[in-house]
N, C-alpha and C. Protein backbone atom coordinates (compact mmCIF):
# COMPACT_ATOMS: atom_id res chain seq x y z
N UNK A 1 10.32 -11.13 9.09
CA UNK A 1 10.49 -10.23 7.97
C UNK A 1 11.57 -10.78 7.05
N UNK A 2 11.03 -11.01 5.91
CA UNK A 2 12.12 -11.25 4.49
C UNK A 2 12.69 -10.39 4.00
N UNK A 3 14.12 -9.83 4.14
CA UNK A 3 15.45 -8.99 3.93
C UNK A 3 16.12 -9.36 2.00
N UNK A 4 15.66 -8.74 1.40
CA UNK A 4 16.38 -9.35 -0.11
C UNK A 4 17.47 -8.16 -0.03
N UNK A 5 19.15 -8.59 0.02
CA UNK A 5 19.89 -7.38 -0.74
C UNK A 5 19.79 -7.84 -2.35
N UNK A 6 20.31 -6.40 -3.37
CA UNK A 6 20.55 -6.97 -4.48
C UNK A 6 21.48 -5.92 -4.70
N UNK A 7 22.87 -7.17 -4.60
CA UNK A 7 23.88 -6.58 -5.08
C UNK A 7 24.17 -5.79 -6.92
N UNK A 8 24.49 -4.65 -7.19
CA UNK A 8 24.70 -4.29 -8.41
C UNK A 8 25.94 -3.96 -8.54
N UNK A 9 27.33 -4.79 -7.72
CA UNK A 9 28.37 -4.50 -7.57
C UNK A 9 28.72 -5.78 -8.90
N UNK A 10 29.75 -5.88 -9.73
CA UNK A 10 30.43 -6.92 -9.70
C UNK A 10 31.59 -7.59 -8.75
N UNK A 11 31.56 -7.22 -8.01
CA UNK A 11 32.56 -7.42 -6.92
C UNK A 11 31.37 -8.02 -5.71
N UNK A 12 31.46 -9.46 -5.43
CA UNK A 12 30.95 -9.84 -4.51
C UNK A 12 31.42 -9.92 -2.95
N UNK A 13 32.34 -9.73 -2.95
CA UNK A 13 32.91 -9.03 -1.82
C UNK A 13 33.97 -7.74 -1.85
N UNK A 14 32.74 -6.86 -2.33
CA UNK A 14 33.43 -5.53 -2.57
C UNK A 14 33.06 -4.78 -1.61
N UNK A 15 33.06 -3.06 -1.73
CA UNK A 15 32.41 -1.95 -0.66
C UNK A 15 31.19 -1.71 -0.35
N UNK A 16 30.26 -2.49 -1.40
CA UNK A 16 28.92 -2.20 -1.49
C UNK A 16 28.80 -3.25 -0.60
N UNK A 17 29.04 -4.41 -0.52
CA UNK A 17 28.72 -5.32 0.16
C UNK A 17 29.14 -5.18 1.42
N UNK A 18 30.36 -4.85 1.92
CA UNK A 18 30.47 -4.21 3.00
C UNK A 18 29.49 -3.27 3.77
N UNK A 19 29.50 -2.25 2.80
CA UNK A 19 28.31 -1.28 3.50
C UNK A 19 27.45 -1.84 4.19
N UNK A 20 26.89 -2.52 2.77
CA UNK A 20 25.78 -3.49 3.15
C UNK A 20 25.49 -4.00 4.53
N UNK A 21 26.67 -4.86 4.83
CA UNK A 21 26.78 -5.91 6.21
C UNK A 21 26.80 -5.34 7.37
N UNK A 22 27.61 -3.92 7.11
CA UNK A 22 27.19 -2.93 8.49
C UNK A 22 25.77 -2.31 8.86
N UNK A 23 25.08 -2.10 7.52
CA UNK A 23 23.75 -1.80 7.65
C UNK A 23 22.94 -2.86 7.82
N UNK A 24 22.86 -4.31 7.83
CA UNK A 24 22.41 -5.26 8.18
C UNK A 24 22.99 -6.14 9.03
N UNK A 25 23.99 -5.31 10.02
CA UNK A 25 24.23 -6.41 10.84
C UNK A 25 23.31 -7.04 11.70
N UNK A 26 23.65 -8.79 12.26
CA UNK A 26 22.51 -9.49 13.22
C UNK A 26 21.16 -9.18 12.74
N UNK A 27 20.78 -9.43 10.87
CA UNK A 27 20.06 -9.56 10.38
C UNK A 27 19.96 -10.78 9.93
N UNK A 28 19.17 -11.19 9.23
CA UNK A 28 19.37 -12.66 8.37
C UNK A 28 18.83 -11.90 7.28
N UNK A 29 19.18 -12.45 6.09
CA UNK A 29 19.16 -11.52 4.74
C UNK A 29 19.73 -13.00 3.56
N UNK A 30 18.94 -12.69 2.21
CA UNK A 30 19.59 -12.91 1.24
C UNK A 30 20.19 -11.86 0.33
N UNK A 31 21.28 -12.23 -0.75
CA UNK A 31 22.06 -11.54 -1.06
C UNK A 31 21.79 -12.51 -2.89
N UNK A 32 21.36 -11.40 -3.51
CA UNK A 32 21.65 -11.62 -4.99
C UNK A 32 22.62 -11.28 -5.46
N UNK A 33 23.45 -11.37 -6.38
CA UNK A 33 24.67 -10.72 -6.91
C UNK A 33 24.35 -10.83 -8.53
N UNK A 34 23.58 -9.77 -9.02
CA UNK A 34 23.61 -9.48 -10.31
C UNK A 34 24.41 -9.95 -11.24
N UNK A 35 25.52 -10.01 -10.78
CA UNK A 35 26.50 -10.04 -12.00
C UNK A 35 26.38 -11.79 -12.20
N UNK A 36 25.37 -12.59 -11.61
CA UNK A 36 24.85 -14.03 -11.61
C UNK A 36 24.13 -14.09 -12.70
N UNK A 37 23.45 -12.81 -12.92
CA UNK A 37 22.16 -13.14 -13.41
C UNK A 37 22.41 -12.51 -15.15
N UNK A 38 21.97 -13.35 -16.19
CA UNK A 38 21.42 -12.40 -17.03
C UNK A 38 19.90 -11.78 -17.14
N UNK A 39 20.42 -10.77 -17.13
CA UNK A 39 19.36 -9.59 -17.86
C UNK A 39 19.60 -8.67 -18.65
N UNK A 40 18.89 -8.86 -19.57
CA UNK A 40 19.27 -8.39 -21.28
C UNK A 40 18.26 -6.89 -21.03
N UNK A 41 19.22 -6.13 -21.92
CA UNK A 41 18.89 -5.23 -22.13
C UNK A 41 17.08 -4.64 -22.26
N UNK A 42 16.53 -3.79 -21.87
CA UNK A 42 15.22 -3.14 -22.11
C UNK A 42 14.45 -3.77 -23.96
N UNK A 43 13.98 -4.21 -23.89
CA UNK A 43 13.86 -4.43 -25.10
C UNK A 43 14.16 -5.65 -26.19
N UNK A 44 14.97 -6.46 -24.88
CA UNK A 44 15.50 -7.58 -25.61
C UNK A 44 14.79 -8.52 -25.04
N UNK A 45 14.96 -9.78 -26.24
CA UNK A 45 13.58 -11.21 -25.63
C UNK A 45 14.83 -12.51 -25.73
N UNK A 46 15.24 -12.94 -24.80
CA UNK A 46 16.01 -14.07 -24.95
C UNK A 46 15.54 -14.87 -24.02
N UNK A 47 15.57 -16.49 -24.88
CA UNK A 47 15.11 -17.41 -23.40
C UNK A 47 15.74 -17.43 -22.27
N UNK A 48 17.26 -17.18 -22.06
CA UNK A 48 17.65 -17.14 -20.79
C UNK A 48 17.69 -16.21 -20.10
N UNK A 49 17.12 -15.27 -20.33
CA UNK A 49 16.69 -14.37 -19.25
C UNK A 49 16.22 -14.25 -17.94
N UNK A 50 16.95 -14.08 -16.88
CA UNK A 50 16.52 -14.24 -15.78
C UNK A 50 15.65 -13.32 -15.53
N UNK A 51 15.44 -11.89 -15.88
CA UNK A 51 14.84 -10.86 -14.97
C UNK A 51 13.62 -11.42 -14.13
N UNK A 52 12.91 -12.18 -14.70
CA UNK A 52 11.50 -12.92 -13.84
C UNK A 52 12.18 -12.86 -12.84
N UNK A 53 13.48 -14.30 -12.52
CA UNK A 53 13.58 -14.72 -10.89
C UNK A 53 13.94 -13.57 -10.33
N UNK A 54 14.64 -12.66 -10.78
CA UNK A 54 15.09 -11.27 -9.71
C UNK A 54 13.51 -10.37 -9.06
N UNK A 55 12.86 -10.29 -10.58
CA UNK A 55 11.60 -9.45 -9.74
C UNK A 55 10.59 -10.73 -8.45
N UNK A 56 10.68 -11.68 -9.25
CA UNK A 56 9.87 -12.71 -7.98
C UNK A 56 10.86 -12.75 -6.78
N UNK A 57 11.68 -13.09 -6.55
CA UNK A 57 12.57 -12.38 -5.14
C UNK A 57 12.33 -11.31 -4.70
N UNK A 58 11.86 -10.27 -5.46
CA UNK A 58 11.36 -8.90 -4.84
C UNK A 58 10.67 -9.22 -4.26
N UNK A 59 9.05 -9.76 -5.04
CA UNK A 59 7.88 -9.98 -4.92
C UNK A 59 7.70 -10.97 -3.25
N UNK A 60 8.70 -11.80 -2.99
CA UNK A 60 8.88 -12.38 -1.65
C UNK A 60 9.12 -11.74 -0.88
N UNK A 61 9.84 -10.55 -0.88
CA UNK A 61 10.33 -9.92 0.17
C UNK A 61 9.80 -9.09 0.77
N UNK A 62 9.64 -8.14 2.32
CA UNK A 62 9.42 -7.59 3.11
C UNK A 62 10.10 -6.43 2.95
N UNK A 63 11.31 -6.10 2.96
CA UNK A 63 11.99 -5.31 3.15
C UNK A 63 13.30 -5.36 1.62
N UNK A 64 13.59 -4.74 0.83
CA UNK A 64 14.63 -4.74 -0.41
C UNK A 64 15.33 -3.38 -0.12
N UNK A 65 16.97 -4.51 -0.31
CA UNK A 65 17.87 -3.08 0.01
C UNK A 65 18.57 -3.33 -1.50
N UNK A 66 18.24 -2.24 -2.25
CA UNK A 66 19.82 -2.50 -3.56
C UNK A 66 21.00 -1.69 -3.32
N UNK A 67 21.28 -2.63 -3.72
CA UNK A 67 23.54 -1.76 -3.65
C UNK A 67 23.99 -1.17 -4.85
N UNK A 68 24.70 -0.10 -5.16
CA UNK A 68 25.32 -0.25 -6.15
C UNK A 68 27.15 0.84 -5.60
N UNK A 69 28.06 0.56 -6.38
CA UNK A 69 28.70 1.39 -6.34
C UNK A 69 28.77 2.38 -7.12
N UNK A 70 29.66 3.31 -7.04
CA UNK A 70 29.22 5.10 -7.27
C UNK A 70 30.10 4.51 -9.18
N UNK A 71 29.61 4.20 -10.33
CA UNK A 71 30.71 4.30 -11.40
C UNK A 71 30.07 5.83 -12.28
N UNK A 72 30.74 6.20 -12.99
CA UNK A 72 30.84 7.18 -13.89
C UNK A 72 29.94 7.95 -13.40
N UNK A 73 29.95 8.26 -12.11
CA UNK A 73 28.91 9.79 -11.40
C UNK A 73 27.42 9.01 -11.30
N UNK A 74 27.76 7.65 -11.59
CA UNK A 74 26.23 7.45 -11.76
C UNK A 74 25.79 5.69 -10.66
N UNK A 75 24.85 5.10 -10.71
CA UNK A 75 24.77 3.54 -10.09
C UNK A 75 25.18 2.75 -11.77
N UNK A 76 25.84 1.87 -10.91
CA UNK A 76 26.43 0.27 -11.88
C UNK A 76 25.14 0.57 -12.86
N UNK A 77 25.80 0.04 -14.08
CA UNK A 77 24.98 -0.78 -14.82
C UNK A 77 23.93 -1.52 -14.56
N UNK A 78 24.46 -2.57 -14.00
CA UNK A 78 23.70 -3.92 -13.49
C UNK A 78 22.35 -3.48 -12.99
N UNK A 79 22.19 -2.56 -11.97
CA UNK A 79 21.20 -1.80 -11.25
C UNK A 79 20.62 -1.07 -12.31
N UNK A 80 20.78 0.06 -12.71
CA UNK A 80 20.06 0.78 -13.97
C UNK A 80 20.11 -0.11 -15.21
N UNK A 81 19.85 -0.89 -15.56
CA UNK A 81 19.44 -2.16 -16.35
C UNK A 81 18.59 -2.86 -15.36
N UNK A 82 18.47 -3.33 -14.19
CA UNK A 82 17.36 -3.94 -13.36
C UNK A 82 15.91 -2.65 -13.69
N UNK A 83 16.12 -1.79 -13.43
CA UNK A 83 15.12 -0.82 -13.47
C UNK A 83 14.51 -0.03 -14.59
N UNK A 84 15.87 -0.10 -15.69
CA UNK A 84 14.76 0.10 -16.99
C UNK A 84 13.62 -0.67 -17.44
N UNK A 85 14.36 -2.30 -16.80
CA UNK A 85 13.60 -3.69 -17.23
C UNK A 85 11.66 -3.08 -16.91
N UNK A 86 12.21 -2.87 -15.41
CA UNK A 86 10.81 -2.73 -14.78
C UNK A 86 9.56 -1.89 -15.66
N UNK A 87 9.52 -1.17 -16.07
CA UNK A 87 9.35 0.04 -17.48
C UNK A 87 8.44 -1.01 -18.59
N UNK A 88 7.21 -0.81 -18.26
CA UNK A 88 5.89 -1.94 -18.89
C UNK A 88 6.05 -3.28 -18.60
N UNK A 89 6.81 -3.46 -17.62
CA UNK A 89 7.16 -4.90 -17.57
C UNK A 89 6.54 -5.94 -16.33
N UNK A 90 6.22 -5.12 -15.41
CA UNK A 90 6.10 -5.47 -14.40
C UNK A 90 4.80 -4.41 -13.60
N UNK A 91 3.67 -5.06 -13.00
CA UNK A 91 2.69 -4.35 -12.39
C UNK A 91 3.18 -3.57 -11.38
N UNK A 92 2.57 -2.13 -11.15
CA UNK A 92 3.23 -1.46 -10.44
C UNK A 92 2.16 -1.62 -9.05
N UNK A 93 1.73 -2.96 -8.72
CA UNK A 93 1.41 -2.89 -7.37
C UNK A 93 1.70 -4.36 -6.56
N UNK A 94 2.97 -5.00 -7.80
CA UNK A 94 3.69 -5.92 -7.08
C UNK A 94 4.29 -5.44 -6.00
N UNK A 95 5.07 -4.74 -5.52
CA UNK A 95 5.79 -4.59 -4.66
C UNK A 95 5.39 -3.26 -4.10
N UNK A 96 4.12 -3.03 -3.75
CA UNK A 96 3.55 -2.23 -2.97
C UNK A 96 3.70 -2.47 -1.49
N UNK A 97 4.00 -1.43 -0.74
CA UNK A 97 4.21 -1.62 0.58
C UNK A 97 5.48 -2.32 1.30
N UNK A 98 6.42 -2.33 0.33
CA UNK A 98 7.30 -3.08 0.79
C UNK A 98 8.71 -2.13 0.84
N UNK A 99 9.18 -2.33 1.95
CA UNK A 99 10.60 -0.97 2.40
C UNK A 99 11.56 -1.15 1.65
N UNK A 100 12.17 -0.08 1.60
CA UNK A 100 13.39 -0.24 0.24
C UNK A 100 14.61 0.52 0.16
N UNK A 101 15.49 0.36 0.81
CA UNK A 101 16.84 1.32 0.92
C UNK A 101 17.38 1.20 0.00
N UNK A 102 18.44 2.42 -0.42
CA UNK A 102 19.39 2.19 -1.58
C UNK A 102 20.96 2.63 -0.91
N UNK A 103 21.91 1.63 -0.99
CA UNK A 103 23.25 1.51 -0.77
C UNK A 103 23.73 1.77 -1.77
N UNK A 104 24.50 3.25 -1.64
CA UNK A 104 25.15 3.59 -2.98
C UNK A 104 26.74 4.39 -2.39
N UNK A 105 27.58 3.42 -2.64
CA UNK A 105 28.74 3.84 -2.21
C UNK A 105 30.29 4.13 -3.16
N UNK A 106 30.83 4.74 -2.84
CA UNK A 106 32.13 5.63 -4.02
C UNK A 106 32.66 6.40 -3.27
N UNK A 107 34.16 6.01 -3.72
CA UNK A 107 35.30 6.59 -3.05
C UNK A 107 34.73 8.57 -3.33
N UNK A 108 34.81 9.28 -2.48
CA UNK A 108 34.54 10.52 -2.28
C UNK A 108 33.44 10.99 -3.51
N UNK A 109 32.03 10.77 -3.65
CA UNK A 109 31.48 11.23 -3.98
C UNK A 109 30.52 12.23 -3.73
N UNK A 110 30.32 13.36 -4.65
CA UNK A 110 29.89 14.59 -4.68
C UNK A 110 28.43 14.38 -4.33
N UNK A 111 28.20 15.37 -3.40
CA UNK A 111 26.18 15.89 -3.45
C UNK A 111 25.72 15.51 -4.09
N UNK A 112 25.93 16.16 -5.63
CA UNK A 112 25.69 16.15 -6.99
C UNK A 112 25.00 14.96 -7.39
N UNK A 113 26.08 14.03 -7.30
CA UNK A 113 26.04 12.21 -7.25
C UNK A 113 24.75 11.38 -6.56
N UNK A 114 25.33 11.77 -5.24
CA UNK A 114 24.12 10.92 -4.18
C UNK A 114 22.69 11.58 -4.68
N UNK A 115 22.75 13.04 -4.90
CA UNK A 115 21.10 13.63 -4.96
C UNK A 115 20.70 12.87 -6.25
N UNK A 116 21.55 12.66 -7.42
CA UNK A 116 21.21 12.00 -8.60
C UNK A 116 20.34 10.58 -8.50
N UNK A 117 21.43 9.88 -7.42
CA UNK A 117 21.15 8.23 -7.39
C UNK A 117 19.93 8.41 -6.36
N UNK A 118 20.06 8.89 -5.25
CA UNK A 118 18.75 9.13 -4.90
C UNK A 118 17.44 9.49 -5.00
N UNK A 119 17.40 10.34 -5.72
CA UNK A 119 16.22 10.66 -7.00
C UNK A 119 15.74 9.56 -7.90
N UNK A 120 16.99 8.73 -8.52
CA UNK A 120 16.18 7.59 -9.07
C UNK A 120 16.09 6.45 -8.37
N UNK A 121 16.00 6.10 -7.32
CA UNK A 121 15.99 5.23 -6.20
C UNK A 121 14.60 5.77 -5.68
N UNK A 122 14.15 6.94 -5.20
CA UNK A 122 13.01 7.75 -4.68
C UNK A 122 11.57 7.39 -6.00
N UNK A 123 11.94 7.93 -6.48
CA UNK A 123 11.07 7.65 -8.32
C UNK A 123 10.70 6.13 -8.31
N UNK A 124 11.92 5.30 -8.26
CA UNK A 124 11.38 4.03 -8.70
C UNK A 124 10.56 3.35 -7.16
N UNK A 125 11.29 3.77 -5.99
CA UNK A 125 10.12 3.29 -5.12
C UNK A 125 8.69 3.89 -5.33
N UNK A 126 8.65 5.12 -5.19
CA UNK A 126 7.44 5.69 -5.44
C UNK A 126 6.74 5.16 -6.72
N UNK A 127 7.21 4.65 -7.61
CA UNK A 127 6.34 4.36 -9.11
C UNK A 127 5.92 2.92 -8.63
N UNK A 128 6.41 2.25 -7.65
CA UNK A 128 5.95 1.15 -7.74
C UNK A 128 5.56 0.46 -6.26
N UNK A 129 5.17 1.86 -5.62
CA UNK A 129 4.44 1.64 -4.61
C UNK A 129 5.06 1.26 -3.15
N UNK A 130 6.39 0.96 -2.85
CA UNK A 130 7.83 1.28 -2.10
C UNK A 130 7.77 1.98 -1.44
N UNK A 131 8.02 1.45 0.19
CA UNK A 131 8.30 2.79 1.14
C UNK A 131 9.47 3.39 0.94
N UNK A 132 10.55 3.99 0.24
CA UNK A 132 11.44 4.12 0.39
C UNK A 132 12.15 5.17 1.52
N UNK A 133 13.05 4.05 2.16
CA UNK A 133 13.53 4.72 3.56
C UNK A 133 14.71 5.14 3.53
N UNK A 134 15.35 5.21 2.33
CA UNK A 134 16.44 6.46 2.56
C UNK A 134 17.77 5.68 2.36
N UNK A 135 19.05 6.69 1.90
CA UNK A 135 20.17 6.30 1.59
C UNK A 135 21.30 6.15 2.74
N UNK A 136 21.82 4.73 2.14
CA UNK A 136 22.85 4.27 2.95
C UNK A 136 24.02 4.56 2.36
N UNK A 137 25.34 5.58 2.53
CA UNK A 137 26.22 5.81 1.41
C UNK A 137 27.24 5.68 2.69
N UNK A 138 28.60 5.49 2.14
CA UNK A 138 29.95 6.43 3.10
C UNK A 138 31.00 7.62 2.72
């Protein structure tokens, strides 16, 4: 089984990534770190745009865990910019069948919060055909 994390931390060895490593321990896993990659805004056309290689790393994988940490009540940037991308962009039966946790972690965050990020974590597996198996937070 092929393990993709995708970090939406800028902090590559931050809490998300931590989380992460406890929830994948004595796994073998790759680890993207967004803040590598450009991806331009919903709407924007630039040649260096990576978003392709991030969704074809999906498209390899078995199992996709994304990270983000908890900022302004809401997930990173980096992450909600990966997923607007997806939005006419991408067939929604690429990544059919394939498991999908969301690591979303913040110093003392509210119900409120997690039910938010989880909802759009739930949505986007479900829109694109994703088992999604549920939140990893602390």
């Amino acid at each position: 089984m092929k393990t993709l994390f995708i970090n939406g931390s800028p902090n590559k060895d931050g809490n998300t990534v931590k989380l992460t490593k406890q929830f994948l321990i004595n796994k073998n896993y790759e680890t993207i770190n967004l803040v590598d990659y450009k991806i331009y805004d919903y709407g924007q056309k630039f040649n260096d745009d990576q978003f392709e290689e991030v969704v074809k790393k999906m498209s390899e994988a078995d199992e996709i865990i994304i990270g983000s940490p908890l900022y302004w009540h809401s997930m990173s940037g980096m992450i909600r910019n990966l997923i607007d991308r997806f939005y006419n962009n991408v067939d929604e039966s690429l990544l059919k069948g394939k498991d999908m946790y969301f690591v979303f972690q913040g110093y003392a965050p509210t119900i409120e919060q997690l039910a938010a990020g989880e909802y759009t974590m739930k949505r986007f597996a479900g829109l694109y055909g994703m088992n999604y198996k549920g939140m990893i937070t602390n």
